[in-house]
Structure formats: C-alpha cells, structure tokens
Protein backbone atom coordinates (compact mmCIF):
# COMPACT_ATOMS: atom_id res chain seq x y z
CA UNK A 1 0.00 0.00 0.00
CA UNK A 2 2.31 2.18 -0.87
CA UNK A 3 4.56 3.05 1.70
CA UNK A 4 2.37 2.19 4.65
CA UNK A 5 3.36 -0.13 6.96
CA UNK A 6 0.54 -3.07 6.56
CA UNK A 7 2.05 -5.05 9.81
CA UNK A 8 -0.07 -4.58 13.29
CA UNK A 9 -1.39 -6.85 15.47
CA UNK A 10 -4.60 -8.77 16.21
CA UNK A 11 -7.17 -6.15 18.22
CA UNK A 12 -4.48 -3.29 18.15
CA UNK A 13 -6.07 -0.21 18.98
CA UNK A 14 -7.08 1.63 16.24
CA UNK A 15 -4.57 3.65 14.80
CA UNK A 16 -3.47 5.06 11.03
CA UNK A 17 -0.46 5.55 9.19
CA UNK A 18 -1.09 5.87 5.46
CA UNK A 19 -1.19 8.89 3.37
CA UNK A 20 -4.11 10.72 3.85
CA UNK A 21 -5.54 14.23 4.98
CA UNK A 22 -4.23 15.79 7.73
CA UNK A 23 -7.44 16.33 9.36
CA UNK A 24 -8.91 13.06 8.89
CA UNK A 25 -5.37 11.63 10.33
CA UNK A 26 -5.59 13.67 13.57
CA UNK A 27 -9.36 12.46 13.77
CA UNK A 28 -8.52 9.16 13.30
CA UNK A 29 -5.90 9.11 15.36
CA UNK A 30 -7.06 11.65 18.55
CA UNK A 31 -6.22 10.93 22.00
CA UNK A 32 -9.64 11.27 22.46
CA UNK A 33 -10.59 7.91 21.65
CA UNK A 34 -12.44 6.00 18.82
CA UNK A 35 -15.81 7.92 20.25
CA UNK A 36 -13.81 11.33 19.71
CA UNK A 37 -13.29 10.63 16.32
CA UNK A 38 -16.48 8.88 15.46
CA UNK A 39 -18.64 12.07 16.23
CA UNK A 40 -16.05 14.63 14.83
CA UNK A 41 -16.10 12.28 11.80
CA UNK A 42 -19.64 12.05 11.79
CA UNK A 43 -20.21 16.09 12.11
CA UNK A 44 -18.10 16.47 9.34
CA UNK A 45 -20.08 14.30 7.20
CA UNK A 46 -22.97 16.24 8.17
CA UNK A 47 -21.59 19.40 6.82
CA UNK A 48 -20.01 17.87 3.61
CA UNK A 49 -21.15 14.40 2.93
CA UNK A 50 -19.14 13.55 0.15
CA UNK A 51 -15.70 14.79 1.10
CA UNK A 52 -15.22 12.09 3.25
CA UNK A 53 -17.18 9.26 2.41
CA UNK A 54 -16.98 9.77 -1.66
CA UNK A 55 -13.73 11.26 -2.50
CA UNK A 56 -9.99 9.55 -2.34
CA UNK A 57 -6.67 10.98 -0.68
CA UNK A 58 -3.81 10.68 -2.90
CA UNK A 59 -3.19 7.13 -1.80
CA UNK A 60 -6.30 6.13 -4.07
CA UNK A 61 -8.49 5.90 -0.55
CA UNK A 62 -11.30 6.42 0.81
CA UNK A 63 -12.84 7.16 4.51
CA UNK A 64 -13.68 3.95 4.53
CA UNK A 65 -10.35 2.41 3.83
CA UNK A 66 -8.98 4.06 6.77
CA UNK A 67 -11.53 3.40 9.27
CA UNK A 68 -10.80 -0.12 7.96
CA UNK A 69 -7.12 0.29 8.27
CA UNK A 70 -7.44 1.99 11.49
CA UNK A 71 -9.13 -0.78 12.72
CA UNK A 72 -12.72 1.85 13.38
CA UNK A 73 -15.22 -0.80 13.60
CA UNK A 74 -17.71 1.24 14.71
CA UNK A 75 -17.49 4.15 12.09
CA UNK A 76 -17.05 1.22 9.35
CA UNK A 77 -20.68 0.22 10.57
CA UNK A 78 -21.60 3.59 10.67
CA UNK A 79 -20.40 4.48 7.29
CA UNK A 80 -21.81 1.44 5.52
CA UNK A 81 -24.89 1.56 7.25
CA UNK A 82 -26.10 5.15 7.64
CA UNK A 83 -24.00 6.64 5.10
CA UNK A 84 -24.21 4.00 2.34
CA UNK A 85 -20.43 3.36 1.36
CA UNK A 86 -19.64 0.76 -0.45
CA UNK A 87 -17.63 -1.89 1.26
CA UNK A 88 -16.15 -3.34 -2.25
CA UNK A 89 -14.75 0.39 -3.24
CA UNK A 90 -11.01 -0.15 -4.12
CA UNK A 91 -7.90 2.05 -3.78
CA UNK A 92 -7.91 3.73 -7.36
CA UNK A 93 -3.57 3.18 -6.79
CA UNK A 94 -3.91 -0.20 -5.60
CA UNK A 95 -6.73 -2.10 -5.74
CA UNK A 96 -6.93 -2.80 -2.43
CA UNK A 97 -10.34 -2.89 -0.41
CA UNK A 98 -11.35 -2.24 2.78
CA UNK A 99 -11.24 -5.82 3.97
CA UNK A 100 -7.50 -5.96 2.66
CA UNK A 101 -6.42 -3.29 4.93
CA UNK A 102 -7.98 -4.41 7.73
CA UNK A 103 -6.88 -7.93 7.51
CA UNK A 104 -3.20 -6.94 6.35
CA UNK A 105 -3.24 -5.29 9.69
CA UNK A 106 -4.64 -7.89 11.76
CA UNK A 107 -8.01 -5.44 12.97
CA UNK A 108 -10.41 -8.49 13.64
CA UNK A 109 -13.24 -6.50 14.79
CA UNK A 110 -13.29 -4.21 11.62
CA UNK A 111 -12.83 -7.46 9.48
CA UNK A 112 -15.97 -8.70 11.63
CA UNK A 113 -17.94 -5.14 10.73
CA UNK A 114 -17.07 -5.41 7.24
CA UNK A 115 -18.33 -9.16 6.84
CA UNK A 116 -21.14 -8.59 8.76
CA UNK A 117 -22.50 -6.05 6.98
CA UNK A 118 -21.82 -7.62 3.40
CA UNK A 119 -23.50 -10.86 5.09
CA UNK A 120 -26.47 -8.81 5.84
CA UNK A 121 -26.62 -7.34 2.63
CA UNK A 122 -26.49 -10.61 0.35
CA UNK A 123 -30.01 -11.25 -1.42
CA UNK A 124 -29.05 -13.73 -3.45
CA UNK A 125 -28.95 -17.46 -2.59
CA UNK A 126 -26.03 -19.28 -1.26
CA UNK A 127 -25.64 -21.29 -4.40
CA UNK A 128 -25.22 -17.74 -6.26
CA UNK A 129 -21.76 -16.57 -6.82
CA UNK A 130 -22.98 -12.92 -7.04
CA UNK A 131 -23.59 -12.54 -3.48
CA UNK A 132 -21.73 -9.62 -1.65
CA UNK A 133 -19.93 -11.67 0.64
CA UNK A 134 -18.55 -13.63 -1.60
CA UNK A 135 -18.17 -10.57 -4.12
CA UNK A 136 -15.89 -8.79 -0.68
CA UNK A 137 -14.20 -11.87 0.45
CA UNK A 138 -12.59 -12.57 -3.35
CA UNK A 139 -11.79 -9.41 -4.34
CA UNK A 140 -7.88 -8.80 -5.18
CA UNK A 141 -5.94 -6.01 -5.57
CA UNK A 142 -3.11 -5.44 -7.91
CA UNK A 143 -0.77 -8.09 -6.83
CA UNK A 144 -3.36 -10.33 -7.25
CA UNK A 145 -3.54 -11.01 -3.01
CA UNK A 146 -7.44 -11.09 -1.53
CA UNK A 147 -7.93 -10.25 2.20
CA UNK A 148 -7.12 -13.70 3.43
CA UNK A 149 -3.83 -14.07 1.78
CA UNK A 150 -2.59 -10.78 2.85
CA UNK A 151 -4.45 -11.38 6.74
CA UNK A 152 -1.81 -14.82 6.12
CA UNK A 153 0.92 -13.10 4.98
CA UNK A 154 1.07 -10.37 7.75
CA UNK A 155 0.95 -13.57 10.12
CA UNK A 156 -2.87 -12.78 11.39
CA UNK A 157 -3.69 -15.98 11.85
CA UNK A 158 -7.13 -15.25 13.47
CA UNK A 159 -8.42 -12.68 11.01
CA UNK A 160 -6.74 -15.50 8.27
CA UNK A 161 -9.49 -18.29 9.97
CA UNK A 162 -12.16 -15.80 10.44
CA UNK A 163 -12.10 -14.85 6.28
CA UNK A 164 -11.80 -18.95 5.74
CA UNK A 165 -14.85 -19.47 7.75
CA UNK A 166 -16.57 -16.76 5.84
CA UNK A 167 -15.33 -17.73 2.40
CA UNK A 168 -18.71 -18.79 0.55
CA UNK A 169 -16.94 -22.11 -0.91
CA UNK A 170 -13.74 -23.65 -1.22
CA UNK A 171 -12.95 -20.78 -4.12
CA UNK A 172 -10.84 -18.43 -1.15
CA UNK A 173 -7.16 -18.52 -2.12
CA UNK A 174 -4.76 -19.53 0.15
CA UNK A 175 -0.69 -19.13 -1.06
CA UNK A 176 -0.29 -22.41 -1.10
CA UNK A 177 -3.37 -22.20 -4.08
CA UNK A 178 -2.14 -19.70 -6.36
CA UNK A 179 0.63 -20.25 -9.25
C-alpha cells in the first residue's frame, strides 16, 4: 500500500499511518478515543457528505479504507450503514479494499464489521456466486492477493481463519493455491 506499513497486530487499537488528509489523520488518530473521532467524523459528514465518504486521498483511498485500516469498527458500521459506502470500493492506486487493509493489519473487529454487513446485505442465494460476501471476500488487488492471503501473509492468523470461515466455498485462495 504504498509506503504504509501493513504489519499490526490482532485487536491493536485503532490507529493510522497511510497517506491521507491531515485532518482526517488527527481524527482518526485523537487521544480522544475511537468515540472522539467517530462524532467529529460524523459532524463532518454532516456538513459535507461527500468529502469524506466519496472522495480519495492521494493514496487512491477512501474514509472507509482508513476506518478499515485503522481498525474503526464502529465508524465502518456507521459508514456502511447510515452513510451508504460501499464496502467493495477499491484504492484507485492499488486495488486494495477495505477488507485488505484491515486484515493486512490484523483489525479483527473491523474485518468482523465489514463481513457482517456484506453478510447482511447478500439477497441472493447461497448457491449464487454474485452474493456480496462472496463478491468482498474474493476481491484482489493489484498483486493479485485477496484479504485472506494478505491477513496470512502479515501472520494474522485469526483474522486469516475468520475470512476462511466466511469464504462462501472452497474458491478463497490460500498461497499455497495460487501459481
């Protein structure tokens, strides 16, 4: 991800260091706490809805990404519930999702939100490969790496099991998989 450090451990406290706004990186990353920045978030999506939620940083990301990165679970709920992001949006630099950047940093309980909430949303049967979970869970970025494989690769092994157990069929790559 360009730069960023992708390592962090399981249930780290949320924190952010990729390129981003200077604003939204002192929100994110307030001594105030993950309420702090939720409502100062929040109130600035009231006043300008789409600066936050719509619009990249010049790392190709949105909000969303780093609430995901940050390990935010709440605001990721917030944001794809009450604010109607879209949880499949991808880094216009590279490719990745919000579920990559949470599970490259190990932030199970954003990896929960973000699974959750595509769970939720699936209409389709479980025999359909259209479904939004699946749709999240096997989406790669430009290396080719889903969420799993890079939750694997940053040695995350409980965000790695969680994304497994979610996988809608045996079609989630693993390393050992791919060519």
């Amino acid at each position: 991800m360009g730069g960023s450090d992708l390592a962090g451990s399981e249930d780290d406290e949320p924190t952010v260091d990729v390129d981003m706004e200077p604003q939204l990186s002192e929100l994110l990353n307030s001594s105030s706490g993950p309420d702090a920045a939720f409502d100062a978030i929040n109130e600035a999506l009231d006043a300008c809805p789409s600066r936050l939620s719509d619009e990249s940083d010049a790392a190709g990301c949105t909000l969303l990404h780093h609430a995901a990165a940050s390990g935010h679970a709440r605001l990721l709920s917030h944001l794809l519930d009450a604010r109607g992001a879209d949880a499949g949006v991808k880094s216009t630099v590279t490719g990745s999702t919000p579920l990559h950047l949470a599970a490259a940093r190990g932030h199970l309980a954003a990896v929960d939100a973000l699974l959750s909430w595509a769970a939720a949303d699936d209409t389709s049967s479980e025999e359909d490969d259209g479904s939004m979970l699946s749709f999240v869970l096997h989406q790669a970025d430009v290396d080719g790496n889903d969420a799993a494989v890079l939750a694997l690769q940053a040695g995350h092994s409980k965000v790695w099991e969680r994304l497994r157990q979610s996988a809608a069929g045996p079609s989630l790559s693993t390393p050992s998989s791919r060519e």
